[in-house]
Protein backbone atom coordinates (compact mmCIF):
# COMPACT_ATOMS: atom_id res chain seq x y z
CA UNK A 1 -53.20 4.73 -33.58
CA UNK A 2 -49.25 4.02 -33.54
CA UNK A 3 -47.20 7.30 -32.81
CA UNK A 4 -45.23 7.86 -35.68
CA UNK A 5 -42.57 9.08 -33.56
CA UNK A 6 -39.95 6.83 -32.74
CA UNK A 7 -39.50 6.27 -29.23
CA UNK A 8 -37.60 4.18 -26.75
CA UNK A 9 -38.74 1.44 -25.21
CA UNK A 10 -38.84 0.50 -21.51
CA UNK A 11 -35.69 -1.95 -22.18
CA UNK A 12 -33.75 0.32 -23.91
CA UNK A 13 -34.25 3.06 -21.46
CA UNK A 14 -33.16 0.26 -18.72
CA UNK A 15 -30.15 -0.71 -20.52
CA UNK A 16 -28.59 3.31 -21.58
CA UNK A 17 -29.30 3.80 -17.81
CA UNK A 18 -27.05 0.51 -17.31
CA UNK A 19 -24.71 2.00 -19.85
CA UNK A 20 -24.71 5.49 -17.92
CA UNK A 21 -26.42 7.44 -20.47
CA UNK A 22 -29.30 8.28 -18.11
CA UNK A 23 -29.79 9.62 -14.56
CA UNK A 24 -30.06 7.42 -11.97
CA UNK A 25 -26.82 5.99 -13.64
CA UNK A 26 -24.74 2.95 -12.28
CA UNK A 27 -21.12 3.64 -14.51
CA UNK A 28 -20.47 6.83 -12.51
CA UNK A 29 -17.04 8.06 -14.97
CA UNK A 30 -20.52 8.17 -18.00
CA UNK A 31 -22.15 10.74 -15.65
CA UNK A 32 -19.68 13.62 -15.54
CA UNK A 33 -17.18 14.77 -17.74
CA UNK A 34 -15.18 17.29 -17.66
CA UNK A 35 -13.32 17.40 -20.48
CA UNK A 36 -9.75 17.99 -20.32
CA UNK A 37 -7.71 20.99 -22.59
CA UNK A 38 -4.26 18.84 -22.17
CA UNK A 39 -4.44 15.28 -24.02
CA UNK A 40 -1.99 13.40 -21.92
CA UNK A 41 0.17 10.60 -24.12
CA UNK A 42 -0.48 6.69 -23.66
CA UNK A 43 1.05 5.75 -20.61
CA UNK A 44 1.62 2.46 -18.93
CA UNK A 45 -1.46 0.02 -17.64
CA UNK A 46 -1.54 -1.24 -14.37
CA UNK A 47 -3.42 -4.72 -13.36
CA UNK A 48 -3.95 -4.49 -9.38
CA UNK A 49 -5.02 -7.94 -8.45
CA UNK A 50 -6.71 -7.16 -4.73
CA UNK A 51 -7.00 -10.20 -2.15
CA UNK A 52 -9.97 -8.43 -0.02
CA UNK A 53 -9.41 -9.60 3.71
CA UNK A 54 -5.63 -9.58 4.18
CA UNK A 55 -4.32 -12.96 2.57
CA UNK A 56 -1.51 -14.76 4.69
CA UNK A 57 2.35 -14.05 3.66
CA UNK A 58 4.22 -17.19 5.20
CA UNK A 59 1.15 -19.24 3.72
CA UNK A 60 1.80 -17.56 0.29
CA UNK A 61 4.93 -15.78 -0.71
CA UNK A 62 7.22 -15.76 2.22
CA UNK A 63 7.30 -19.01 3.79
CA UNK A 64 9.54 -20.10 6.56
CA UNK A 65 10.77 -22.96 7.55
CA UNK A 66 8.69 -24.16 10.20
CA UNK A 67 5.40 -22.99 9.13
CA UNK A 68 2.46 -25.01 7.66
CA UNK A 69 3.38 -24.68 4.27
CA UNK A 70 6.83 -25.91 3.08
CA UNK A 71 9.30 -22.98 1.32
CA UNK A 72 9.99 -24.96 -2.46
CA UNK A 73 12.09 -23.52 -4.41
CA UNK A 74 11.29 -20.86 -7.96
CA UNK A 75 13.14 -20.70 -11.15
CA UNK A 76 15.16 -18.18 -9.64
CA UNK A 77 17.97 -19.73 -7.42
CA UNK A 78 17.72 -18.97 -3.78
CA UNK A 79 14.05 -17.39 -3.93
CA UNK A 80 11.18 -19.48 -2.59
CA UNK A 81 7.64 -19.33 -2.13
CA UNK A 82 4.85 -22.16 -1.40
CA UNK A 83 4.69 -25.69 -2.89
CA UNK A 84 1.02 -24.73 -3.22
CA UNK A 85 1.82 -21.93 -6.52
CA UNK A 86 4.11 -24.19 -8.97
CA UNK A 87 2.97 -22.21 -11.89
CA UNK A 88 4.16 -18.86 -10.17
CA UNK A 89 7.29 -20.69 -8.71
CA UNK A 90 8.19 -21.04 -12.83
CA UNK A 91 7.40 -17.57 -13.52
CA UNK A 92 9.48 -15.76 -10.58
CA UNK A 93 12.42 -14.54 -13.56
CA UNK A 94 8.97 -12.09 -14.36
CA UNK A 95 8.56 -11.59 -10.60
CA UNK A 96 9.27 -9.19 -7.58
CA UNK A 97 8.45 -9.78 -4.06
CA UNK A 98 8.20 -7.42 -1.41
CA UNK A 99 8.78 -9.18 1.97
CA UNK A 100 8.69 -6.03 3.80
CA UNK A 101 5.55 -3.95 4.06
CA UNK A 102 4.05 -2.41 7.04
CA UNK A 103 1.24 0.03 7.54
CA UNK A 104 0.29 -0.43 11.39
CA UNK A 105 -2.90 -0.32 10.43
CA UNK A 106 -5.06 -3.48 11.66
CA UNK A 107 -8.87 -2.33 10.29
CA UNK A 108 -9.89 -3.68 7.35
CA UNK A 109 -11.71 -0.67 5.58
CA UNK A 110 -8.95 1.89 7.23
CA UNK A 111 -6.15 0.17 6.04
CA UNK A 112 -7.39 -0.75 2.26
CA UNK A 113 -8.17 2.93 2.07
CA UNK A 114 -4.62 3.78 3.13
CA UNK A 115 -3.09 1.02 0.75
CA UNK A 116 -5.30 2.44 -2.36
CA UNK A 117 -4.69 6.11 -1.67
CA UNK A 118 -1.45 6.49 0.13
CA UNK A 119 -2.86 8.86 2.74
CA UNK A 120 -5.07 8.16 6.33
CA UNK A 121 -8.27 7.97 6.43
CA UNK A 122 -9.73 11.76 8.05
CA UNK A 123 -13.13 12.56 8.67
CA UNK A 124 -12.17 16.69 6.62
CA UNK A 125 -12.93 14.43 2.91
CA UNK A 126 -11.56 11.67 0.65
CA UNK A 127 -8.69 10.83 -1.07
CA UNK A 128 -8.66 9.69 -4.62
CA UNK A 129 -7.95 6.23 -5.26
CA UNK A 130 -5.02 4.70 -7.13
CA UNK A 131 -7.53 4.22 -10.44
CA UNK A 132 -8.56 7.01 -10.60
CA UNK A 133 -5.32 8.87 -9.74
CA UNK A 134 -3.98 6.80 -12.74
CA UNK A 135 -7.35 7.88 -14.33
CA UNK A 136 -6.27 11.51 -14.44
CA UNK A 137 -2.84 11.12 -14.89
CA UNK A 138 -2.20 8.45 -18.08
CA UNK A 139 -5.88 8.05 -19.10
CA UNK A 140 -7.12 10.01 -22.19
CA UNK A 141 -9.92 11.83 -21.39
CA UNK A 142 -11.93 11.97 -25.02
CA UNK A 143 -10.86 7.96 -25.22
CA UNK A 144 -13.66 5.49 -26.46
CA UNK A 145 -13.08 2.98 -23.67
CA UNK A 146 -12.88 3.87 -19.99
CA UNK A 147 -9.81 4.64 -17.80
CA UNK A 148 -10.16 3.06 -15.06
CA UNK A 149 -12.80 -0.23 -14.18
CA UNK A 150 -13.74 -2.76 -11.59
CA UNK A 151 -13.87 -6.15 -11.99
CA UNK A 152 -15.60 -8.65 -9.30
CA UNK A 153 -14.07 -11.86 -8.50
CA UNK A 154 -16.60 -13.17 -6.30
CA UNK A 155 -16.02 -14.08 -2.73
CA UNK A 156 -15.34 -17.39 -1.12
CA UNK A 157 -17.23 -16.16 2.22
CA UNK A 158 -18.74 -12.53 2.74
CA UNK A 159 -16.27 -11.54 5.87
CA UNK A 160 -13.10 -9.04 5.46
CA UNK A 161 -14.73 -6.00 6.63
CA UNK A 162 -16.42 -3.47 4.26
CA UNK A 163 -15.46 -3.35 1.22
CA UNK A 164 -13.66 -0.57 -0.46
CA UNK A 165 -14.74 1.72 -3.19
CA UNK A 166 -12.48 3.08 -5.08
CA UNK A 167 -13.67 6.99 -5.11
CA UNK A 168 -11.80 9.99 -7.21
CA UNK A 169 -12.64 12.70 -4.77
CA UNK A 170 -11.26 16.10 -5.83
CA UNK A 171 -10.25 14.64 -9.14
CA UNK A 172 -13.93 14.58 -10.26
CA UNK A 173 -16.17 12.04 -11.25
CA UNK A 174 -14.79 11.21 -14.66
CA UNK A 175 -12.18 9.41 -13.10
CA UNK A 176 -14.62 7.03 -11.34
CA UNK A 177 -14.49 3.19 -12.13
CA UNK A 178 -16.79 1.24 -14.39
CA UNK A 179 -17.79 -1.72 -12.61
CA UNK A 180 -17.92 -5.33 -14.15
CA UNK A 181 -20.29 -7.27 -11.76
CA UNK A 182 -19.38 -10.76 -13.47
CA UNK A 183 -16.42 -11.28 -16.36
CA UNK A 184 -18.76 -13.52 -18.09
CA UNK A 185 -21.04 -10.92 -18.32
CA UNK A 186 -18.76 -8.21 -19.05
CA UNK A 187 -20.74 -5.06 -19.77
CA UNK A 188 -24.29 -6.26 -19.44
CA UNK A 189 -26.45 -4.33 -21.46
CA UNK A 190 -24.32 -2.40 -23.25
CA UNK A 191 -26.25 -2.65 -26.55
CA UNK A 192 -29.45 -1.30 -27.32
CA UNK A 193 -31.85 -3.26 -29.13
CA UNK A 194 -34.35 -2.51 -32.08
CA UNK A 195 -33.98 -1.73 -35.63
CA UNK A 196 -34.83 2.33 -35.41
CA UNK A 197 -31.59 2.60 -32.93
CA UNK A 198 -30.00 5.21 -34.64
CA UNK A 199 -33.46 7.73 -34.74
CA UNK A 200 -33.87 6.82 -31.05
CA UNK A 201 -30.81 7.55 -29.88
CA UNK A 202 -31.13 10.85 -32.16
CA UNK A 203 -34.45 11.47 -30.43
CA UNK A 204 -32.97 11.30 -27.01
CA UNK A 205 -29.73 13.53 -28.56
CA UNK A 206 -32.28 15.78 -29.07
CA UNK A 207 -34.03 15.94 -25.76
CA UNK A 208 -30.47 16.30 -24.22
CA UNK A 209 -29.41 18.95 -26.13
CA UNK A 210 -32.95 21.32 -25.28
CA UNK A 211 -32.12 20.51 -22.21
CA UNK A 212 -28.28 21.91 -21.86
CA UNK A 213 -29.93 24.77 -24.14
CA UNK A 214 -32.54 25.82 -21.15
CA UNK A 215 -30.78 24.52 -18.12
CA UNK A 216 -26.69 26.02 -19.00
CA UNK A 217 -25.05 24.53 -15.65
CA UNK A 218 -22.44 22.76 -15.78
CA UNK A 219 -23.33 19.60 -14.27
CA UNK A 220 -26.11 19.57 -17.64
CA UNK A 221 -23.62 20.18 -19.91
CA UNK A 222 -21.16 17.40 -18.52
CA UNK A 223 -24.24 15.16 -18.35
CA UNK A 224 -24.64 15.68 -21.98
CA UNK A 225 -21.03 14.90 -22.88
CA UNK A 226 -21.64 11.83 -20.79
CA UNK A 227 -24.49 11.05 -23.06
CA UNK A 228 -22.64 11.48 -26.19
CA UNK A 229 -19.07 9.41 -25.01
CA UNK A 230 -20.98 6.52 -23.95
CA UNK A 231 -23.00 6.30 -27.53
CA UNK A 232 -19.23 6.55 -28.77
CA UNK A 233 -18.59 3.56 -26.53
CA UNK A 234 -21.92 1.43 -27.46
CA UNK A 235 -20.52 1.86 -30.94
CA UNK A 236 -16.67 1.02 -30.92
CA UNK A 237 -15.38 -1.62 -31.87
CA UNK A 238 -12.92 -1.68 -29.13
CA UNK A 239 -16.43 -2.52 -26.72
CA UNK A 240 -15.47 -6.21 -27.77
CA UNK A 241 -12.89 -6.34 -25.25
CA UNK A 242 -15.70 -7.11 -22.32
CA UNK A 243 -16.64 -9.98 -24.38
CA UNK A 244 -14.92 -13.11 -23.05
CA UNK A 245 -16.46 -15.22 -25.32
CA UNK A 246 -14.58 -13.94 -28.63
CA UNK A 247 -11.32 -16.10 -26.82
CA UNK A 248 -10.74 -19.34 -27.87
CA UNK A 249 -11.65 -22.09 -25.10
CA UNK A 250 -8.23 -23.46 -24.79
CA UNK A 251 -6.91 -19.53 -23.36
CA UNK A 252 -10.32 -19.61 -21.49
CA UNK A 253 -8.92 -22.79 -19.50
CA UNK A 254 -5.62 -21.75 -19.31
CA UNK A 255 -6.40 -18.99 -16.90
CA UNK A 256 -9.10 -21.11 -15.39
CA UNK A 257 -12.75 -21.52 -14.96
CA UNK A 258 -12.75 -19.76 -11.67
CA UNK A 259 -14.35 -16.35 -11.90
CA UNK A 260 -10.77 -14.57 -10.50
CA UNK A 261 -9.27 -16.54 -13.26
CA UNK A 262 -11.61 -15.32 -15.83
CA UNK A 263 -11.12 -12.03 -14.53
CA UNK A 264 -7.42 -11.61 -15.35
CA UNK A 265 -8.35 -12.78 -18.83
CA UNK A 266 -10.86 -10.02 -19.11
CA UNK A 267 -8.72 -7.60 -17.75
CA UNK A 268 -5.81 -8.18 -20.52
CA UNK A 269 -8.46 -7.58 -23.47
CA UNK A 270 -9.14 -4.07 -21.57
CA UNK A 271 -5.42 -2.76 -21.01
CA UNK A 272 -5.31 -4.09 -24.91
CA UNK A 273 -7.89 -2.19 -25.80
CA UNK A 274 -6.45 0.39 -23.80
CA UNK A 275 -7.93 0.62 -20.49
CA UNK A 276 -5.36 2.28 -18.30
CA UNK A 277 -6.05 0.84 -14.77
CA UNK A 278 -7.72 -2.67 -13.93
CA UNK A 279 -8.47 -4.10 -10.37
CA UNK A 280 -10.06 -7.17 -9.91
CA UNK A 281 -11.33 -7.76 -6.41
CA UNK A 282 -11.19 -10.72 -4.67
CA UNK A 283 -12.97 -11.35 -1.27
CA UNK A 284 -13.25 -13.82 1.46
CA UNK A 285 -9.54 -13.67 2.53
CA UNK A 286 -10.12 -13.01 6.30
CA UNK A 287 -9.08 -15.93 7.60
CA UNK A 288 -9.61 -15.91 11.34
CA UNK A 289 -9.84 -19.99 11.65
CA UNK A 290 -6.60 -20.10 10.07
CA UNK A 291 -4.89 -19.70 6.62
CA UNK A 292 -3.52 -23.09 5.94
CA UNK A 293 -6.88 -24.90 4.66
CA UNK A 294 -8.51 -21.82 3.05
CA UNK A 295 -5.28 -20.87 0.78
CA UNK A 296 -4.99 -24.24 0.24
CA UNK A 297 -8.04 -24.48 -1.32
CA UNK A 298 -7.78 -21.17 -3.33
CA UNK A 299 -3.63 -21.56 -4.39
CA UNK A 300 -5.06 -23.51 -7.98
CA UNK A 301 -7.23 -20.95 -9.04
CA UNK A 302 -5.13 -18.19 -8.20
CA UNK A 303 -1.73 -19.62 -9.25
CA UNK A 304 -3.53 -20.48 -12.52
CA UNK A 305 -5.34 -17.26 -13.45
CA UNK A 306 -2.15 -15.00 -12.29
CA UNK A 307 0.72 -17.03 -13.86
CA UNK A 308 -1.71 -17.08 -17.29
CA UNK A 309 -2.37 -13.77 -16.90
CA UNK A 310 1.48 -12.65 -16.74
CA UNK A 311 2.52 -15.55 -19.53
CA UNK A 312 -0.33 -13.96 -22.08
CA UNK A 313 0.94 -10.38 -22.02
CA UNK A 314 4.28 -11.75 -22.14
CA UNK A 315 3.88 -13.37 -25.46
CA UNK A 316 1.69 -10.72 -26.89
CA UNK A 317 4.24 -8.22 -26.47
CA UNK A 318 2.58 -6.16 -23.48
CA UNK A 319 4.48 -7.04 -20.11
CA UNK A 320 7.07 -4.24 -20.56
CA UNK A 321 4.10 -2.10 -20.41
CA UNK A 322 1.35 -3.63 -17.94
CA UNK A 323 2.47 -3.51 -14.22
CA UNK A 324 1.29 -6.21 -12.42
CA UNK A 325 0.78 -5.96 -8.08
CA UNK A 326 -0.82 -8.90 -6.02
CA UNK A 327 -2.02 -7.63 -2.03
CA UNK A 328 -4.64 -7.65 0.06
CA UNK A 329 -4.71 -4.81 3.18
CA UNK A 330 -2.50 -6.21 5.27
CA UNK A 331 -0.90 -9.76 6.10
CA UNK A 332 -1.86 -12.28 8.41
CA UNK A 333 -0.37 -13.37 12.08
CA UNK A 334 2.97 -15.48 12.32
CA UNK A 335 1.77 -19.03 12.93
CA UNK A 336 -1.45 -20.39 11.63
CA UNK A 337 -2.21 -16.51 10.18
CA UNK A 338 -5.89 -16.25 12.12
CA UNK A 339 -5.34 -13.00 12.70
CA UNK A 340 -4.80 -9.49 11.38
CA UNK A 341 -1.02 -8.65 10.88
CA UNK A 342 -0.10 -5.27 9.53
CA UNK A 343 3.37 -4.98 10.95
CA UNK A 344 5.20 -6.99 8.28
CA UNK A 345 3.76 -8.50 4.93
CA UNK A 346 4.22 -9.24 1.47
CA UNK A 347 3.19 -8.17 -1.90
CA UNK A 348 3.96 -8.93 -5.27
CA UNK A 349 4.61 -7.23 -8.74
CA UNK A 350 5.01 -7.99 -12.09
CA UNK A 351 5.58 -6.44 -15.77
CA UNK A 352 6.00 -2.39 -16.00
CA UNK A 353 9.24 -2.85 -17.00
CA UNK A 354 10.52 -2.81 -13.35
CA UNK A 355 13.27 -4.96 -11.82
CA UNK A 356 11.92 -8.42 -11.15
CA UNK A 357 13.50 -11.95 -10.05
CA UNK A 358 13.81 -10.10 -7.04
CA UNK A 359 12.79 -10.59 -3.18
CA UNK A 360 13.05 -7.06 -1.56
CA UNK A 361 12.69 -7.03 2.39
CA UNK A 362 13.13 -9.46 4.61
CA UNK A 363 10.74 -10.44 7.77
CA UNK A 364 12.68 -12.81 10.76
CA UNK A 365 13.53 -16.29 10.61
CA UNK A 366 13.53 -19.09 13.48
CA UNK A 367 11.23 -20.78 15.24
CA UNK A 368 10.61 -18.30 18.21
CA UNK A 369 8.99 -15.64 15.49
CA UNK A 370 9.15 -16.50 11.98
CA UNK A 371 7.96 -13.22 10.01
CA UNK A 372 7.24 -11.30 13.22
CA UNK A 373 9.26 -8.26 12.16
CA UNK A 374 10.81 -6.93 9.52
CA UNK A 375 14.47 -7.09 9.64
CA UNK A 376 15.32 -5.18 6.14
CA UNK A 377 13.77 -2.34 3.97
CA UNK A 378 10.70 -1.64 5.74
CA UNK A 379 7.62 0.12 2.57
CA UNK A 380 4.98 2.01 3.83
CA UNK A 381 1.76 2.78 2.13
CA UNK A 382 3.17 5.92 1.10
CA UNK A 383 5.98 4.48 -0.03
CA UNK A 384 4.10 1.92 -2.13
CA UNK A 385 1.82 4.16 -3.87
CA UNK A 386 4.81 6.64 -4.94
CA UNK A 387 6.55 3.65 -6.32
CA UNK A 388 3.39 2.52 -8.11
CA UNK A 389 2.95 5.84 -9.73
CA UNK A 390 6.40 6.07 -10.85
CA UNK A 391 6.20 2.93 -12.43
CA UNK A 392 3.46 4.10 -14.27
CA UNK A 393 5.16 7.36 -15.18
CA UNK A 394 3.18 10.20 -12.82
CA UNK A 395 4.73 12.50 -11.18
CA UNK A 396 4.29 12.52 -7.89
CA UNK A 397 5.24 15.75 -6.36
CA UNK A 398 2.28 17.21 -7.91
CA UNK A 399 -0.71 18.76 -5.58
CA UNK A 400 -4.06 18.35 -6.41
CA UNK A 401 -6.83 21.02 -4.78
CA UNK A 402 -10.08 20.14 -2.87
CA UNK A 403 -13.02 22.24 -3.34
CA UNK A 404 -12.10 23.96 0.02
CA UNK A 405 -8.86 25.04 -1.96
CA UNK A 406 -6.34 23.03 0.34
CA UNK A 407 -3.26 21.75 -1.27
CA UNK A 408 -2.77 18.21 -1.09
CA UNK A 409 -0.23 16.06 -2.56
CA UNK A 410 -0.66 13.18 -4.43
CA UNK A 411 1.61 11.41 -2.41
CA UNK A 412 2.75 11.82 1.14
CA UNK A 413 5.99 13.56 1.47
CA UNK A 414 7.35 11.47 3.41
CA UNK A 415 7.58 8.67 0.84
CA UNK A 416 10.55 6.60 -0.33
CA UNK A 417 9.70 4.96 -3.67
CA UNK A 418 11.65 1.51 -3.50
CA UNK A 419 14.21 2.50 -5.95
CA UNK A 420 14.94 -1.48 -6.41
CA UNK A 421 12.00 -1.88 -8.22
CA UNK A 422 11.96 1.04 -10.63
CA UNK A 423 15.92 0.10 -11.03
């Protein structure tokens, strides 16, 4: 005889897990949340574009003269970067490089985690990440769509080290990342299927809420406002935005059928939808046999999906207020760049309304050691996140508090924001 109640069935339950409505969950900012008594405005959106490995500056955006890779010049006078990025060399007037960084740091996992939370790595706990800093401090906590998410870009060969996770530590665990596994895919199984939905889900509301009734901790109760924002989720509208499919073909091309390319178009329909932090990781960038024939063979895809990506928010009206930063964990050795080289690199930034058609820093010239050192405006990692937050409007001379009760600032100190930028 068929049980007249309605129930869920084995797919569904697979797919609210996906969706983080059930333990055992793989979205972790679904399975806690504390909900905030302070709704903080709409702030900027940041797009962090992360080359996993430590991509090559002279073989990229600060080229010298005698290197592998011609300088050619951008449409701003006197700036160049590689023949290899045409479509960036047109778009440098919405551009600011940073010749100059150094975090004398030459590990891979060490130095992404002190590039994404401006702070060394210690073996006392963990420092939030960038996304999830931005999470906290410009994200709206009873928002539909997440703060903060994670988009995979694939990997041209599995080396660079482990690979970072971008963790929110004392912050909590709302301000953890939802991670896209494929842009294609975008949220995979993010709706339930079956007529009876709505009596399902109401069954399950129901099962939740007897047990926050018997069970009052507050990990229950945060797991049942979990349960109850990520139905809100299945059911906005604004869910479209991880469907890649509802842009026309010509865009699709436009930023490229490589899956970094497809990325950046996903992650503009999330900061429009109002997502307030994106990074799409990259990996494979680790190139120990040399740079030259590996960035040549990425520069297309890249130069494509990043010029597109910066050209689309541009005419829709959102550069002004989507900041824009290309890195990887540190640069490559002067010369053929087969080595790690964290004593002077380059980054890249675009949009946020900050000062671009800019270089800032500069690394040596000559042929004895082209890009060896830096010879003006040295950044630090401390430096660059305090800049990045500013640019997004935080404050950063706030402290945060572990669970041990230390004080710890969100960034160092010591920092000195690069003023040129932020203008």
């Amino acid at each position: 005889m068929r049980d007249s109640h309605p129930t869920l069935k084995r797919r569904d339950w697979l797919k609210l897990s996906a969706a983080g409505l059930l333990s055992g969950v793989t979205v972790p900012w679904f399975e806690s949340l504390a909900a905030a008594a302070i709704k903080r405005p709409r702030g900027k959106s940041c797009i962090l574009l992360w080359m996993d490995g430590g991509p090559s500056q002279q073989h990229t955006f600060d080229p010298k003269t005698h290197g592998e890779f011609a300088p050619k010049p951008t449409s701003v006078p006197g700036i160049h970067i590689v023949e290899h990025l045409p479509q960036l060399a047109q778009s440098m007037d919405d551009l600011a490089i940073v010749r100059s960084m150094t975090t004398e740091i030459n590990g891979h996992y060490d130095a992404k985690y002190f590039l994404h939370t401006g702070h060394k790595r210690t073996t006392a706990f963990e420092h939030p990440a960038i996304g999830c800093i931005a999470s906290s401090q410009v994200g709206l906590p009873d928002d539909d769509m997440p703060a903060f998410v994670t988009i995979d870009a694939g990997f041209d060969r599995p080396d660079g080290g482990r690979l970072y996770r971008s963790v929110p530590a004392y912050l909590g665990p709302e301000h953890a990342p939802l991670a896209v596994n494929d842009p294609a895919d975008g949220l995979e199984n993010l709706t339930p299927t079956g007529d009876d939905i709505d009596a399902r889900l109401k069954l399950l509301a129901g099962s939740e809420r007897r047990f926050a009734q018997k069970f009052t901790l507050p990990a229950v109760g945060a797991k049942q406002a979990a349960f109850h924002r990520a139905v809100r989720l299945m059911r906005s509208k604004r869910s479209r935005a991880f469907r890649l499919d509802e842009e026309p073909a010509s865009l699709r091309a436009e930023y490229g059928s490589h899956k970094f390319g497809q990325s950046c178009l996903l992650a503009r329909r999330l900061v429009e939808a109002g997502v307030s932090f994106v990074e799409i990781v990259h990996r494979g960038w680790d190139d120990h046999g040399g740079a030259a024939k590996p960035i040549a063979y990425r520069a297309p895809w890249m130069d494509a999906g990043m010029a597109a990506l910066i050209r689309d928010l541009k005419i829709r009206g959102m550069l002004d207020d989507t900041l824009i930063v290309w890195m990887g964990e540190f640069g490559r050795t002067p010369g053929d760049g087969n080595g790690h080289f964290s004593k002077a690199w380059s980054t890249v930034w675009a949009g946020g309304g900050i000062q671009t058609g800019q270089v800032i820093g500069k690394t040596t010239e000559g042929p004895k050691s082209p890009g060896a050192d830096i010879v003006d405006r040295p950044v630090t990692a401390p430096d660059f996140i305090g800049t990045l937050c500013l640019a997004l409007g935080i404050d950063i001379h706030q402290e945060f508090l572990t669970p041990a009760k230390r004080p710890v600032p969100l960034v160092d100190k010591a920092a000195k924001p690069v003023q040129e930028l932020l203008g």
